[in-house]
Protein backbone atom coordinates (compact mmCIF):
# COMPACT_ATOMS: atom_id res chain seq x y z
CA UNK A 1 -92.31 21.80 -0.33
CA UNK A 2 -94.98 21.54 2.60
CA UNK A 3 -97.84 20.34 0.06
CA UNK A 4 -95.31 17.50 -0.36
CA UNK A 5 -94.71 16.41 2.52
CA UNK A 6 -98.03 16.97 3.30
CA UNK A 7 -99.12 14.46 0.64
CA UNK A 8 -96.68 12.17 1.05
CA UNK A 9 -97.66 11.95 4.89
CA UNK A 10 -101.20 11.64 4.41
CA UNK A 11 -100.87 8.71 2.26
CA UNK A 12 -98.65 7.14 4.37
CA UNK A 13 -100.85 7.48 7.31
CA UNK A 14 -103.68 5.73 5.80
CA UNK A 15 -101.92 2.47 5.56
CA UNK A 16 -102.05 1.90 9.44
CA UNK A 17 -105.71 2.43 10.22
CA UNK A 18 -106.43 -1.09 8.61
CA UNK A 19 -105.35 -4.26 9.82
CA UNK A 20 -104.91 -5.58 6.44
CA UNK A 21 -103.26 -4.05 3.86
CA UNK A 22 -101.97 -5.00 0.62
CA UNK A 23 -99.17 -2.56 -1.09
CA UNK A 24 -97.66 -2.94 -4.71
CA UNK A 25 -96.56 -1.25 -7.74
CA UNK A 26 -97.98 0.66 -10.84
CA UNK A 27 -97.43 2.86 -13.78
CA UNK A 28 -98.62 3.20 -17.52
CA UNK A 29 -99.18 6.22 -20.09
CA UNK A 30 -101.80 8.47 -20.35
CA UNK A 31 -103.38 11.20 -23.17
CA UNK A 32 -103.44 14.54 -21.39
CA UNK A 33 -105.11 17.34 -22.31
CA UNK A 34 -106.50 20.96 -20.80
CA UNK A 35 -110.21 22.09 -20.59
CA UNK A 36 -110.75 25.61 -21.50
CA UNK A 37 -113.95 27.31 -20.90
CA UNK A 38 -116.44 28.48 -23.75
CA UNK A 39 -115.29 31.77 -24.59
CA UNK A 40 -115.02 34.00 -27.59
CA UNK A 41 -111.77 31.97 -28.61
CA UNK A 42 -113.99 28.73 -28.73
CA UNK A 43 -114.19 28.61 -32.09
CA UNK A 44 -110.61 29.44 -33.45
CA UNK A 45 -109.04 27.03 -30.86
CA UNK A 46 -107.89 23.21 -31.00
CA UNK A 47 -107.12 21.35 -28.19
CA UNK A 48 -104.55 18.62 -28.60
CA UNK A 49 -103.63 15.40 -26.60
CA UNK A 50 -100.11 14.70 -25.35
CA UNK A 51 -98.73 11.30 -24.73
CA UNK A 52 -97.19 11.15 -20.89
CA UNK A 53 -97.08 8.76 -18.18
CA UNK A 54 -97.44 7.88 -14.39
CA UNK A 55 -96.10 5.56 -12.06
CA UNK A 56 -95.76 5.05 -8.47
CA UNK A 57 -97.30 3.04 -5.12
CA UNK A 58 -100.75 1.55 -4.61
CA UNK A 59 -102.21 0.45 -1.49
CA UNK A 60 -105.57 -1.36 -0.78
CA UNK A 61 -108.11 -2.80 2.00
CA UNK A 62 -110.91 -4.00 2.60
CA UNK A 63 -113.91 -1.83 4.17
CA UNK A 64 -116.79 -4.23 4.17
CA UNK A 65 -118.60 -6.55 1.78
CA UNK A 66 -117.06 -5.47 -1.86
CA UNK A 67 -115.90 -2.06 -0.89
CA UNK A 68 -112.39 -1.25 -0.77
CA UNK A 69 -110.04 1.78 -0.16
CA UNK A 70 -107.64 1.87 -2.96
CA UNK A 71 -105.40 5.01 -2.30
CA UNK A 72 -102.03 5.68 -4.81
CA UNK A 73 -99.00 7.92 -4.84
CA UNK A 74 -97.98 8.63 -8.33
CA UNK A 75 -95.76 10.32 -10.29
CA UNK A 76 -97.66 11.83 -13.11
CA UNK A 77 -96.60 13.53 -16.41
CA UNK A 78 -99.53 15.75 -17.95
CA UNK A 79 -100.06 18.66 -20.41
CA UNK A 80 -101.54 19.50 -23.16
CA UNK A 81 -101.17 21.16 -26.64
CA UNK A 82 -103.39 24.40 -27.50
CA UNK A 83 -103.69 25.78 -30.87
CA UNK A 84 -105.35 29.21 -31.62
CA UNK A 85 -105.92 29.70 -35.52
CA UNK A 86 -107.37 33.31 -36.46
CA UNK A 87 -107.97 34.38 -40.44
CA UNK A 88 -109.61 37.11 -41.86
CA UNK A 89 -109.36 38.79 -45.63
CA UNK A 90 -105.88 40.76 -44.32
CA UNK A 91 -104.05 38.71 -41.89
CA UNK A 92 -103.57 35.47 -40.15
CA UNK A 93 -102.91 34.69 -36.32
CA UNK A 94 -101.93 31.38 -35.35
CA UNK A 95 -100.79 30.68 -32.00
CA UNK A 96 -99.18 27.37 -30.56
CA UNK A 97 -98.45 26.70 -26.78
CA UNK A 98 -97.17 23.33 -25.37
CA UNK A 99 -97.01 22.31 -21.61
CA UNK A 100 -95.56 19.24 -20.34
CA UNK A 101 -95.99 19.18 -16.59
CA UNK A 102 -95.12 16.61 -13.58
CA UNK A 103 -97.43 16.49 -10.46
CA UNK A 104 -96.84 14.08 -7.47
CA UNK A 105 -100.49 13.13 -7.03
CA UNK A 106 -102.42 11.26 -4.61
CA UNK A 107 -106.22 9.51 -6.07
CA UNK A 108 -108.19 7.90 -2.82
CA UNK A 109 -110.23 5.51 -4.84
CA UNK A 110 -113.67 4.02 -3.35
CA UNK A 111 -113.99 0.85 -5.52
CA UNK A 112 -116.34 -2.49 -5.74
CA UNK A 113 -115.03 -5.91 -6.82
CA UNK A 114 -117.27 -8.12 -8.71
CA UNK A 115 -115.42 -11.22 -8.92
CA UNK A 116 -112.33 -9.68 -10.05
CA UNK A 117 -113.47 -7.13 -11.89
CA UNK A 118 -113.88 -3.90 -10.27
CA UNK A 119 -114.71 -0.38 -10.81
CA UNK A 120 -114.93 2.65 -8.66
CA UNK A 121 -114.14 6.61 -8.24
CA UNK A 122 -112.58 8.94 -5.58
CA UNK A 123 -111.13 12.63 -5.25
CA UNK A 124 -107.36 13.31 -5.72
CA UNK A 125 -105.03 16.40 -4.56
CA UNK A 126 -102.25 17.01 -6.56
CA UNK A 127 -98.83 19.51 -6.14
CA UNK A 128 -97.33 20.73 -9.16
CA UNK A 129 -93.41 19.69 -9.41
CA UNK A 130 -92.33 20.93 -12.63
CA UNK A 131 -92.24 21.49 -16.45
CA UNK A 132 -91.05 22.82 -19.56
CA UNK A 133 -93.81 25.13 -22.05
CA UNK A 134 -93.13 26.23 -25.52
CA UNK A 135 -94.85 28.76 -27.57
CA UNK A 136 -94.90 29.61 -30.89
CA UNK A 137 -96.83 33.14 -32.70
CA UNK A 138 -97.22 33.39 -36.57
CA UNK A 139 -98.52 36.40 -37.67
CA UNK A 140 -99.02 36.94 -41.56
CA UNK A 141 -100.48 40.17 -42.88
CA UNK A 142 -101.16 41.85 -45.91
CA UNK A 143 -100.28 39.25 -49.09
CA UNK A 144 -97.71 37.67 -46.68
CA UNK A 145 -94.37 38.71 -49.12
CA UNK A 146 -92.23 40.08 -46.16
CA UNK A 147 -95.14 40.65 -44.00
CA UNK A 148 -94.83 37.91 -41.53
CA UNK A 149 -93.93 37.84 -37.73
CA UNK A 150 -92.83 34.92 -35.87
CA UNK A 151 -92.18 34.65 -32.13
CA UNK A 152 -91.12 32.12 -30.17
CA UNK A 153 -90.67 31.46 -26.61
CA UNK A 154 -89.14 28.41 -24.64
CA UNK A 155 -89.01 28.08 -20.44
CA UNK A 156 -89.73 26.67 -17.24
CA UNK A 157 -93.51 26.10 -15.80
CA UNK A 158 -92.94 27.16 -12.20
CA UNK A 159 -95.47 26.10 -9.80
CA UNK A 160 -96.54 28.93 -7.02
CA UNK A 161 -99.40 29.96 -4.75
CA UNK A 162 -98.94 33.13 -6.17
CA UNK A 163 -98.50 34.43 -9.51
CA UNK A 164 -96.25 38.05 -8.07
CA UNK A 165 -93.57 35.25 -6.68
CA UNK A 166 -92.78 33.59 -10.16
CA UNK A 167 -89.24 34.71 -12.15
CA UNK A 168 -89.17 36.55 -15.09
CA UNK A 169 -90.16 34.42 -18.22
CA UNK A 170 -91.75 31.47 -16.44
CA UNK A 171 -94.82 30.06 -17.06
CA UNK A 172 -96.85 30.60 -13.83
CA UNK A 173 -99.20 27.07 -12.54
CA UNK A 174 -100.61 27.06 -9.33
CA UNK A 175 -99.43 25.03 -7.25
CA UNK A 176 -101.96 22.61 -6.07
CA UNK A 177 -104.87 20.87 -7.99
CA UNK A 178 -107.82 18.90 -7.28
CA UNK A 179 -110.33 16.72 -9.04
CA UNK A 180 -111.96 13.77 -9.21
CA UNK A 181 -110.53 9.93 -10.60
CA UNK A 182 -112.50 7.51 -11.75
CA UNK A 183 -111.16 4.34 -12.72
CA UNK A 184 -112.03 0.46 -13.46
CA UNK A 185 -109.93 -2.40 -13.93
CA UNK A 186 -109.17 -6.40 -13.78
CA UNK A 187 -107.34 -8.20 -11.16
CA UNK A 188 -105.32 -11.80 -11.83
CA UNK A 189 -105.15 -14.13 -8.92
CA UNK A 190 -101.02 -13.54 -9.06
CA UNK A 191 -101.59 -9.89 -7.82
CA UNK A 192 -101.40 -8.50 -11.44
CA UNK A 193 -103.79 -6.28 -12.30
CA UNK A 194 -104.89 -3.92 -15.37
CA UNK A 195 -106.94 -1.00 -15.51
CA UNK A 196 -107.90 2.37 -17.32
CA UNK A 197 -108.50 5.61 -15.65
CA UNK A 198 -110.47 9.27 -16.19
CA UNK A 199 -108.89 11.74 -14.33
CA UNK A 200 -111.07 15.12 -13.60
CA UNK A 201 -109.51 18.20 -12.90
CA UNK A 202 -111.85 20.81 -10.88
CA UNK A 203 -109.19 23.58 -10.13
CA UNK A 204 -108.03 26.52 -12.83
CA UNK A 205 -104.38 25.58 -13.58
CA UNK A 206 -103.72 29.36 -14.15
CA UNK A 207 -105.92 30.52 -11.54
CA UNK A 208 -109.55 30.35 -10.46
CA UNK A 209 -110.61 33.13 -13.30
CA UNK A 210 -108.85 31.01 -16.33
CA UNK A 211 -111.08 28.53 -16.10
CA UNK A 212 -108.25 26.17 -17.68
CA UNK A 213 -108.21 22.56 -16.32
CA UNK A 214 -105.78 19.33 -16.19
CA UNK A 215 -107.65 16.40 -18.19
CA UNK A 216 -106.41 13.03 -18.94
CA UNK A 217 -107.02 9.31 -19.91
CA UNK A 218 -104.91 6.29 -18.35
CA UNK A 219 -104.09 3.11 -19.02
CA UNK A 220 -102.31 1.07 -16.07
CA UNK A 221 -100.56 -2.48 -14.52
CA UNK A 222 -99.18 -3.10 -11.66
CA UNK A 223 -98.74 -5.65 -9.05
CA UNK A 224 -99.42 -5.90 -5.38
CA UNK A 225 -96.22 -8.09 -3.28
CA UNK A 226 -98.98 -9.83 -1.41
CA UNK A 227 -102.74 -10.49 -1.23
């Protein structure tokens, strides 16, 4: 609960260091996906997209020349699908796990305005708020005639800074994550604008040792009240 309060003050605060500041509205859908480390699982495993979505506040102002601060407050719906697929001459393992996740996140973009096109890039900090996973296990030995195993397992994703303070049968996430956005877009001379997104996760979801990070592609509009 302090990380979001914590966010949610820091973005607030920005907004009076400027004299002028425009505010407004956005949200869209993303693909969102994790990024696992090479390991010896590389080559048995499949990792999926899921569709999600984001929406929230965005703020801008002018720094000098083209440059503008372009910080947001979103809402944002991630996940991913990973599918581990081992056969050999006497059994099959196939493994399925799904994660859909919500993170109130704040991106502090740096961008440049060409006319009104723009482009730029900035980090983000993230807390986890929620989620659901689902797992599925498929194990098929022998000929497979009443020699199969299946397992499945449905629960919360609970978001901690530690994983000894998470219930029995949740998923353990930490709870913050950090990474990098970069993101370029169009602006209309009614406040509308459009614009697509890469956002970088730099933090281990599971922990620092997993290696397994939040990935995912955006596609936005929005509109600021005034400019």
């Amino acid at each position: 609960m302090r990380q979001i309060v914590l966010i949610v003050a820091l973005s607030l605060s920005m907004l009076p260091a400027f004299s002028q500041v425009s505010v407004g509205i956005t949200g869209g859908g993303t693909l969102s996906r994790y990024h696992y480390p090479h390991n010896s699982l590389s080559k048995y495993r499949t990792n999926t997209f899921i569709t999600a979505w984001h929406a929230g506040l965005i703020a801008e102002t002018k720094l000098a020349g083209n440059f503008y601060l372009q910080p947001q407050l979103l809402v944002s719906r991630q996940g991913g699908i990973s599918e581990i697929d081992m056969t050999t001459d006497q059994a099959r393992n196939y493994v399925k796990g799904v994660n859909h996740t919500t993170y109130l996140q704040l991106p502090l973009n740096l961008i440049y305005k060409y006319k009104r096109w723009y482009a730029g890039a900035g980090p983000y900090i993230a807390r986890g708020l929620g989620g659901r996973f689902h797992n599925r296990s498929v194990y098929i030995y022998g000929d497979g005639v009443g020699n199969i195993s299946v397992t499945e397992t449905n629960g919360k994703v609970e978001f901690s800074s530690s994983e000894d303070k998470v219930k029995p049968y949740n998923l353990y996430m930490r709870a913050m994550d950090y990474g990098a956005n970069f993101i370029g877009g169009y602006e209309f001379k009614s406040g509308l604008f459009l614009n697509a997104n890469y956002s970088l996760g730099l933090t281990g979801v599971y922990g620092k040792e997993t290696g397994v990070k939040n990935r995912y592609w955006g596609l936005s509009a929005g509109w600021f009240f005034k400019k």
